[in-house]
PDB file of N, CA and C in Angstrom:
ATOM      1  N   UNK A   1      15.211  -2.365  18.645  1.00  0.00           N
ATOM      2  CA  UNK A   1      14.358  -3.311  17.986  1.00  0.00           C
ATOM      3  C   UNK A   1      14.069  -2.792  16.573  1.00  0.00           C
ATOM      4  N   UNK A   2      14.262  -3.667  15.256  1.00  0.00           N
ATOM      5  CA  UNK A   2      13.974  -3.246  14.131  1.00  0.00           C
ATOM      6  C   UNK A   2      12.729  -3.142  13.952  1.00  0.00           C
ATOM      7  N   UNK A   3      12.109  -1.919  13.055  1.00  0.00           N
ATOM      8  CA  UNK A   3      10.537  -1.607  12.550  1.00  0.00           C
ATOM      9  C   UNK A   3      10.313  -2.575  11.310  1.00  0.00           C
ATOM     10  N   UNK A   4       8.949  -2.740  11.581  1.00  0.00           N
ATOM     11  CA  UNK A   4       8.260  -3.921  10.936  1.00  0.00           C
ATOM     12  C   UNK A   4       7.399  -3.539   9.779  1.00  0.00           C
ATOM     13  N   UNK A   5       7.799  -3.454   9.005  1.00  0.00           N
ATOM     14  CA  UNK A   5       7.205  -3.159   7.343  1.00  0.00           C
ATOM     15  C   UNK A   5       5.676  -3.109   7.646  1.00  0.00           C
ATOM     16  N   UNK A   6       4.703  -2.491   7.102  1.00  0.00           N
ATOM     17  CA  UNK A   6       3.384  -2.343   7.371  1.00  0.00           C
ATOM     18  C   UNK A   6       2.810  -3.032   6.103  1.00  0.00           C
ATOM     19  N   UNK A   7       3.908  -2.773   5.211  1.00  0.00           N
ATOM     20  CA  UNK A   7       3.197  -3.546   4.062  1.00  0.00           C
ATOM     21  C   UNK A   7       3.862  -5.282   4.155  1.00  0.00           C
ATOM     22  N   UNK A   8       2.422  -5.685   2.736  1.00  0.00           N
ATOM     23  CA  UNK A   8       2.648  -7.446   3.266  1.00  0.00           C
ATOM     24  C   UNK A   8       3.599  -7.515   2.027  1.00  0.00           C
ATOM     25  N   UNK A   9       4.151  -8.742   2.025  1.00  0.00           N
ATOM     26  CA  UNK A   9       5.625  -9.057   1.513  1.00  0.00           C
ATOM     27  C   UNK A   9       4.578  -9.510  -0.140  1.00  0.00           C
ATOM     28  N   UNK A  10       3.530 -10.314  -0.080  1.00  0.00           N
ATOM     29  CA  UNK A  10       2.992 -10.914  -1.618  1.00  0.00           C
ATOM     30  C   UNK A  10       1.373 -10.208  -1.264  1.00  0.00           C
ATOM     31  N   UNK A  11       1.287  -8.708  -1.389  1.00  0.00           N
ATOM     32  CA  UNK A  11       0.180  -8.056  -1.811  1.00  0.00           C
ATOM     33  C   UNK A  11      -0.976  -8.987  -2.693  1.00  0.00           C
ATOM     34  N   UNK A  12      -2.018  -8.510  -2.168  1.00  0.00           N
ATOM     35  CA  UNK A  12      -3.116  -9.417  -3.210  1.00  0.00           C
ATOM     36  C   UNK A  12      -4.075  -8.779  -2.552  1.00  0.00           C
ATOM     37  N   UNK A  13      -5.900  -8.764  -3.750  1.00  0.00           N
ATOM     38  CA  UNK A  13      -6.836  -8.204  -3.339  1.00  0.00           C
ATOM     39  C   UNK A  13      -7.601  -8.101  -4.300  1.00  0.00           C
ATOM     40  N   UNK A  14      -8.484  -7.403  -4.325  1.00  0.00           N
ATOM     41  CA  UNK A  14      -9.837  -7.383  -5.370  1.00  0.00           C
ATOM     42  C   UNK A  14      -9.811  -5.856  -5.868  1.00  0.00           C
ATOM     43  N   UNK A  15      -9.964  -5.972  -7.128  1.00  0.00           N
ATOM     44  CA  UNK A  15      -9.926  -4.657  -7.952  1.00  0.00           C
ATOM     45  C   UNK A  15     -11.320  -4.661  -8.545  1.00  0.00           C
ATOM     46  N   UNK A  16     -12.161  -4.268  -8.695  1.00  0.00           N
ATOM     47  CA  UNK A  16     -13.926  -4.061  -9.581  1.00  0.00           C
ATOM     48  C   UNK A  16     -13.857  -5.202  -9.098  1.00  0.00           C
ATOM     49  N   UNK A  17     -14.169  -5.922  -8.563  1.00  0.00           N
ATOM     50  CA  UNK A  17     -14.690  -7.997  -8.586  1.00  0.00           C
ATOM     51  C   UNK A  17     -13.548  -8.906  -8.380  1.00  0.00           C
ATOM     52  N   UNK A  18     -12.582  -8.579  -9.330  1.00  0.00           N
ATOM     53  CA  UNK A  18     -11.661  -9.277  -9.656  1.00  0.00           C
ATOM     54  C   UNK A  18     -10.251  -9.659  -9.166  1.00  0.00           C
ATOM     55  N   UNK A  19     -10.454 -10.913  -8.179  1.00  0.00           N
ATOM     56  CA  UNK A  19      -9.080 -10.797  -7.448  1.00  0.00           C
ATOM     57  C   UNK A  19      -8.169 -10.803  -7.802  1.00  0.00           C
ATOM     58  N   UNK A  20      -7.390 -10.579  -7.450  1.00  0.00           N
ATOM     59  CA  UNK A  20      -5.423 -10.738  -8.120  1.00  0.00           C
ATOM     60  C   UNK A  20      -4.014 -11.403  -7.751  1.00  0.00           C
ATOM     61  N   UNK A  21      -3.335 -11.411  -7.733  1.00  0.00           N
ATOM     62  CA  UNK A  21      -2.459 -12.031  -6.583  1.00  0.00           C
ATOM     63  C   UNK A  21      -1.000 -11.285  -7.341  1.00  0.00           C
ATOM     64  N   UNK A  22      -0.007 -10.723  -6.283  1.00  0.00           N
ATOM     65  CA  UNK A  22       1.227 -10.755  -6.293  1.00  0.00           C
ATOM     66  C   UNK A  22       2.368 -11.116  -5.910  1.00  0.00           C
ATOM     67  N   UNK A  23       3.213 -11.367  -6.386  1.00  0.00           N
ATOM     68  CA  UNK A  23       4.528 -11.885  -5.316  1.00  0.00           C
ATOM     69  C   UNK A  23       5.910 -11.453  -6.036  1.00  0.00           C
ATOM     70  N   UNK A  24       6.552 -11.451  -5.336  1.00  0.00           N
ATOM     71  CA  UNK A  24       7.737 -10.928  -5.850  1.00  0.00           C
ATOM     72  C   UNK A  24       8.824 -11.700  -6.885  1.00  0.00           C
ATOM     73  N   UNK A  25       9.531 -11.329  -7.511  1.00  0.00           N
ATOM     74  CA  UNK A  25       9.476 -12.470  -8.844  1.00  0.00           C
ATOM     75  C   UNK A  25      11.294 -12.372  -7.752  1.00  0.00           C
ATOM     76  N   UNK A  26      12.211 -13.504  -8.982  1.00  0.00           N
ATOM     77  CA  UNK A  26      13.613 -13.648  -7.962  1.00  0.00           C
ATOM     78  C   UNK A  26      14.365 -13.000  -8.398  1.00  0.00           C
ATOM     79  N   UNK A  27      14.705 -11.530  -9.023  1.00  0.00           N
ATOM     80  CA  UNK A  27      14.922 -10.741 -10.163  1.00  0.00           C
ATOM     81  C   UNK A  27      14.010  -9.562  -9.031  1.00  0.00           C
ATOM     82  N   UNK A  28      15.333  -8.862  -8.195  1.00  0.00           N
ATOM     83  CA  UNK A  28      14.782  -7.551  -7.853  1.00  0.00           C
ATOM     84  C   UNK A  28      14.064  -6.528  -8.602  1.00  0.00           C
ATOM     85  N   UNK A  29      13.278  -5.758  -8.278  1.00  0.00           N
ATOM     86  CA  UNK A  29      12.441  -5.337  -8.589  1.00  0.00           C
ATOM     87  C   UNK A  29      10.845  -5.596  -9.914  1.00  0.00           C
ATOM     88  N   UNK A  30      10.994  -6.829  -9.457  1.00  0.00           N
ATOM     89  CA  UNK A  30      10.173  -7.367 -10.802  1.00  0.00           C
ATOM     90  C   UNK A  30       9.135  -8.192  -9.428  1.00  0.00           C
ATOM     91  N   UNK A  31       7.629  -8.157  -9.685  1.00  0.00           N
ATOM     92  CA  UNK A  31       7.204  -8.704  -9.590  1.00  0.00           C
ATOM     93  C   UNK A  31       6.228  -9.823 -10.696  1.00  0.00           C
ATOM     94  N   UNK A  32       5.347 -10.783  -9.852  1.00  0.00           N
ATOM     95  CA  UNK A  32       4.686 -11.708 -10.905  1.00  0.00           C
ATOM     96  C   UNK A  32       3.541 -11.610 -10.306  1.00  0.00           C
ATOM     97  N   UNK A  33       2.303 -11.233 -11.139  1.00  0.00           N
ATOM     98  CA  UNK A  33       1.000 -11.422 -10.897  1.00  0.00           C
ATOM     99  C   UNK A  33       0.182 -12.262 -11.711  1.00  0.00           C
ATOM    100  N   UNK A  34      -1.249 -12.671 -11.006  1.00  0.00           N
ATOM    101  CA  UNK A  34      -2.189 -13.529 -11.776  1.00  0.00           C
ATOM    102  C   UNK A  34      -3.241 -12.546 -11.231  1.00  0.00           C
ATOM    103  N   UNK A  35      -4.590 -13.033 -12.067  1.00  0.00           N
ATOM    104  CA  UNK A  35      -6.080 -12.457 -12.238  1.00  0.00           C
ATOM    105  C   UNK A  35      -6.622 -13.454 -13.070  1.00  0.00           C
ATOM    106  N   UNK A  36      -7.701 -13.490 -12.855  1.00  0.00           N
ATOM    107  CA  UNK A  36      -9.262 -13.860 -13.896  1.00  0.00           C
ATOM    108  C   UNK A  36     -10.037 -13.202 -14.195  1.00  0.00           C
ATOM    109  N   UNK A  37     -10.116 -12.957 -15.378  1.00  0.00           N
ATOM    110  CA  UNK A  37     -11.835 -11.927 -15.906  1.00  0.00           C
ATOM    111  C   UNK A  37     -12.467 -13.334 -16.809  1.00  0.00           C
ATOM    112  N   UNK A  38     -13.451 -13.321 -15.987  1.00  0.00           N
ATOM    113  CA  UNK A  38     -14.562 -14.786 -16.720  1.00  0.00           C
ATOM    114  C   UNK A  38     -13.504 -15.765 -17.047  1.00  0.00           C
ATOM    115  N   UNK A  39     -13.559 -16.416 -18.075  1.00  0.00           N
ATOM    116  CA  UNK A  39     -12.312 -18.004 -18.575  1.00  0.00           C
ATOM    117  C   UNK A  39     -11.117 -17.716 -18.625  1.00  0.00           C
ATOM    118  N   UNK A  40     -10.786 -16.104 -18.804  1.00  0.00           N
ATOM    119  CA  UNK A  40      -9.496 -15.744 -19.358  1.00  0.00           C
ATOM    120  C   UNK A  40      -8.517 -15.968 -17.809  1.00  0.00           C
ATOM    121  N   UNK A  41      -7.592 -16.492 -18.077  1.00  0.00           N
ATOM    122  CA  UNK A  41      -6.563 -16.263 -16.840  1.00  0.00           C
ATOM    123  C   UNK A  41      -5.057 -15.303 -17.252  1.00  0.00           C
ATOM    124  N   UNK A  42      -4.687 -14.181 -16.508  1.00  0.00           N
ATOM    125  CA  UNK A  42      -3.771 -13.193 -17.048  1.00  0.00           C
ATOM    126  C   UNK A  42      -2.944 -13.732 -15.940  1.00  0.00           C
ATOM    127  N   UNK A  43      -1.581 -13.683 -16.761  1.00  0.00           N
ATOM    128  CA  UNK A  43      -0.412 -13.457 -15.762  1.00  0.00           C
ATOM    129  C   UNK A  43       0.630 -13.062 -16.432  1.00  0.00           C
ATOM    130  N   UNK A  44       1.718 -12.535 -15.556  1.00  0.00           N
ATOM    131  CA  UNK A  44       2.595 -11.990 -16.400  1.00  0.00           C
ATOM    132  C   UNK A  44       3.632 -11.383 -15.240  1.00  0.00           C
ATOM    133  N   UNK A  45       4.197 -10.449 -15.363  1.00  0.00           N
ATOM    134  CA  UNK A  45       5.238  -9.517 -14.691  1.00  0.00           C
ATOM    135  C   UNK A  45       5.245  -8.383 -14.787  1.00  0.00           C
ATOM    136  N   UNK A  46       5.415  -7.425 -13.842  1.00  0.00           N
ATOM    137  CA  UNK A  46       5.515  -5.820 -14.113  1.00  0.00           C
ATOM    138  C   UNK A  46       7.129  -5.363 -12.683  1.00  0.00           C
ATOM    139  N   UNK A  47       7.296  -4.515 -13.534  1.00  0.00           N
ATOM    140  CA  UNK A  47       8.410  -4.238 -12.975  1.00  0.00           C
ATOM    141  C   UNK A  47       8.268  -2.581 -11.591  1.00  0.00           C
ATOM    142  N   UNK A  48       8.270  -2.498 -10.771  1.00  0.00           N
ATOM    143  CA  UNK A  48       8.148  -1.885  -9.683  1.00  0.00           C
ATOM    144  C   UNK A  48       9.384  -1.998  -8.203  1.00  0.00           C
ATOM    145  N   UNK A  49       9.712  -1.143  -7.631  1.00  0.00           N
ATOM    146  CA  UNK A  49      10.487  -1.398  -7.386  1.00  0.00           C
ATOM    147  C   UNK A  49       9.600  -1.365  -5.641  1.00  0.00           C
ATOM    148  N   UNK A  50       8.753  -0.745  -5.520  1.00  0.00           N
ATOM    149  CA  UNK A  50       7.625  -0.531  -4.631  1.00  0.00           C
ATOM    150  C   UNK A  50       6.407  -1.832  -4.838  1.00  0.00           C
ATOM    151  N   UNK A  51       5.936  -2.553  -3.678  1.00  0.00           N
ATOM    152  CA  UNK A  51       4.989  -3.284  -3.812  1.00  0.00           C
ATOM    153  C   UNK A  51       3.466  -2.253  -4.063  1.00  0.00           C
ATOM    154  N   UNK A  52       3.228  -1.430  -3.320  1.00  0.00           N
ATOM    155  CA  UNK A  52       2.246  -0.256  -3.732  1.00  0.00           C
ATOM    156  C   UNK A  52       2.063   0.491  -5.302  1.00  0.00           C
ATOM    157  N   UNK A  53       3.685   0.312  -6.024  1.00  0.00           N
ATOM    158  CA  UNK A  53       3.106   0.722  -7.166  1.00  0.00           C
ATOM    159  C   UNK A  53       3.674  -0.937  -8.403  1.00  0.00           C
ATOM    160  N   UNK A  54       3.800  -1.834  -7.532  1.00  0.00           N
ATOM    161  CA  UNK A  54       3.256  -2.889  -8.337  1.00  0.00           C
ATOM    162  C   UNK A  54       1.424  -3.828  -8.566  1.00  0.00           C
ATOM    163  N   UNK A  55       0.727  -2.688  -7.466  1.00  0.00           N
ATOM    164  CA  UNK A  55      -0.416  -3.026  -7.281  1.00  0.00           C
ATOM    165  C   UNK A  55      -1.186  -2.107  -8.272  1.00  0.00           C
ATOM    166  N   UNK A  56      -0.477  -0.814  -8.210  1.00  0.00           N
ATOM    167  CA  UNK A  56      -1.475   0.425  -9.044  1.00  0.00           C
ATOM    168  C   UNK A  56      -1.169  -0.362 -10.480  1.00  0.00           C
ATOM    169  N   UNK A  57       0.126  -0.840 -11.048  1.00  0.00           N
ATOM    170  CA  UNK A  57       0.086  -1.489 -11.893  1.00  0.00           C
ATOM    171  C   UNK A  57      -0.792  -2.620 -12.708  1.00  0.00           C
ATOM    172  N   UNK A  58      -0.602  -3.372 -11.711  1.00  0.00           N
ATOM    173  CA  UNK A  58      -1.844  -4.266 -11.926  1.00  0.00           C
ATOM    174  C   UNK A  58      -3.087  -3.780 -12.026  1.00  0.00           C
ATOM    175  N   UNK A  59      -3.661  -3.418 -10.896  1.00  0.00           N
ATOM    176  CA  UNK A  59      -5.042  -2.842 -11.495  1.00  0.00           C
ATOM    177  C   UNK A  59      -5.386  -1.921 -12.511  1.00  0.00           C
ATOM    178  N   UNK A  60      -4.507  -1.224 -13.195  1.00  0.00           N
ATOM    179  CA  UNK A  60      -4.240  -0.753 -14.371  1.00  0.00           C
ATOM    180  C   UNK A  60      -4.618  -1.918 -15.544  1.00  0.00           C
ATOM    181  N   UNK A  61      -3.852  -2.586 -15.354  1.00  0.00           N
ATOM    182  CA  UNK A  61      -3.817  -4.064 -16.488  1.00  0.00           C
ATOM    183  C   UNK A  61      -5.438  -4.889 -16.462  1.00  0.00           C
ATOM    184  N   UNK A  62      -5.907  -4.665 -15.268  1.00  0.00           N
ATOM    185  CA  UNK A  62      -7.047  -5.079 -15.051  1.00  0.00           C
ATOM    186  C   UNK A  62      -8.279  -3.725 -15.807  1.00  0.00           C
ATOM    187  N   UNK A  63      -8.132  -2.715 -15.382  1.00  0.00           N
ATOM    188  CA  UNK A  63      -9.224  -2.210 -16.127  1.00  0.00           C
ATOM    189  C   UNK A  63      -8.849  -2.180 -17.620  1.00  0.00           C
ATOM    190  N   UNK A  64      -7.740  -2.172 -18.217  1.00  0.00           N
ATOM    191  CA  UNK A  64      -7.490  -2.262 -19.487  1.00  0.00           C
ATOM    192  C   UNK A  64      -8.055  -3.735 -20.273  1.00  0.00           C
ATOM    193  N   UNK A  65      -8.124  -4.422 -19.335  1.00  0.00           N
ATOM    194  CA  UNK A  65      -8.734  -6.064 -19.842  1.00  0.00           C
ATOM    195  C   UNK A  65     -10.311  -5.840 -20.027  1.00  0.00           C
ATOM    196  N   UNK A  66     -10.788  -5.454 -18.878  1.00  0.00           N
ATOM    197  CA  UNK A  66     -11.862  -5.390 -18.449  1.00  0.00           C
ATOM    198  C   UNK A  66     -12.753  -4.227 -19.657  1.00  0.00           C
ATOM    199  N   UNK A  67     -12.054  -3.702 -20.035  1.00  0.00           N
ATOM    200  CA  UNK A  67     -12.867  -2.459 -21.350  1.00  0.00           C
ATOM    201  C   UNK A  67     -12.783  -3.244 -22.508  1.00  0.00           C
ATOM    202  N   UNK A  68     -11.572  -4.030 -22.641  1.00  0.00           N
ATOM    203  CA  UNK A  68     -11.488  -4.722 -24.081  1.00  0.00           C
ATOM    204  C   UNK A  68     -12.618  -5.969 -24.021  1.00  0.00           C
ATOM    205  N   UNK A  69     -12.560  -6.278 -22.863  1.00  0.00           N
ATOM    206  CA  UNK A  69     -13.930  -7.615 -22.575  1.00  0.00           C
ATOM    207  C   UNK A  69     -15.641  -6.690 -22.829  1.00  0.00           C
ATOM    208  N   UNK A  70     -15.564  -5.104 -22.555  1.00  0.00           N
ATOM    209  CA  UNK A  70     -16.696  -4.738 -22.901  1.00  0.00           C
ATOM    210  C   UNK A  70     -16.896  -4.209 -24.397  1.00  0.00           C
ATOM    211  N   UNK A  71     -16.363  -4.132 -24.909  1.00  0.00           N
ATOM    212  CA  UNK A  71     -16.288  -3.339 -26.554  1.00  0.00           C
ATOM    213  C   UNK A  71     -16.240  -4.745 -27.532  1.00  0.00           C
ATOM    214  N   UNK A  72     -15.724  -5.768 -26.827  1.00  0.00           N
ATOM    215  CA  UNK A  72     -15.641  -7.004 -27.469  1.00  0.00           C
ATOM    216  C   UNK A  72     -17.225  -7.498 -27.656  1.00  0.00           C
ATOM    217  N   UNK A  73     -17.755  -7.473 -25.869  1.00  0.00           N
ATOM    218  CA  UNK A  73     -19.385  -8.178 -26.117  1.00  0.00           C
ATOM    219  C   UNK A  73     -20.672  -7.143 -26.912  1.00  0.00           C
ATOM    220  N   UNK A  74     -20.286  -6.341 -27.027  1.00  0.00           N
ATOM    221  CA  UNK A  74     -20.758  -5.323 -27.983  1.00  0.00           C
ATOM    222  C   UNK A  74     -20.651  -5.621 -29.664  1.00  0.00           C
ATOM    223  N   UNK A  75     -20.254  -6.175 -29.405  1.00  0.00           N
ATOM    224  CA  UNK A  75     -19.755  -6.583 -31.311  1.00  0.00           C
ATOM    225  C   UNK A  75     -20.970  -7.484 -31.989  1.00  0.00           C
TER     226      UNK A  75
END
């Protein structure tokens, strides 16, 4: 009997607040993600060949948004 991947095929979840979503783009090793911080909607692609480090990715992209949204309301 074949073993059953533990991980889910379109990863998604909440990083600080902010949910996310992934899925696999049709172009191996590329995935496509979305997020919201307040009005802004991000999406885009990151390339991973691992769904685990297309997630560290993303939430990467997310705290990098998330500092420029605080240095911004500071102004």
């Amino acid at each position: 009997m074949p073993r059953r991947s533990k991980q889910p095929d379109h990863p998604s979840g909440i990083h600080r607040g902010i949910h996310y979503a992934l899925e696999p783009n049709a172009a191996p090793g590329f995935w496509r993600y979305a997020y919201a911080i307040r009005d802004r909607v991000r999406s885009g692609r990151v390339q991973a060949k691992l769904p685990l480090l297309a997630v560290r990715r993303v939430r990467m992209r997310i705290d990098r948004d998330m500092r420029g949204d605080r240095t911004e309301a500071t102004r």
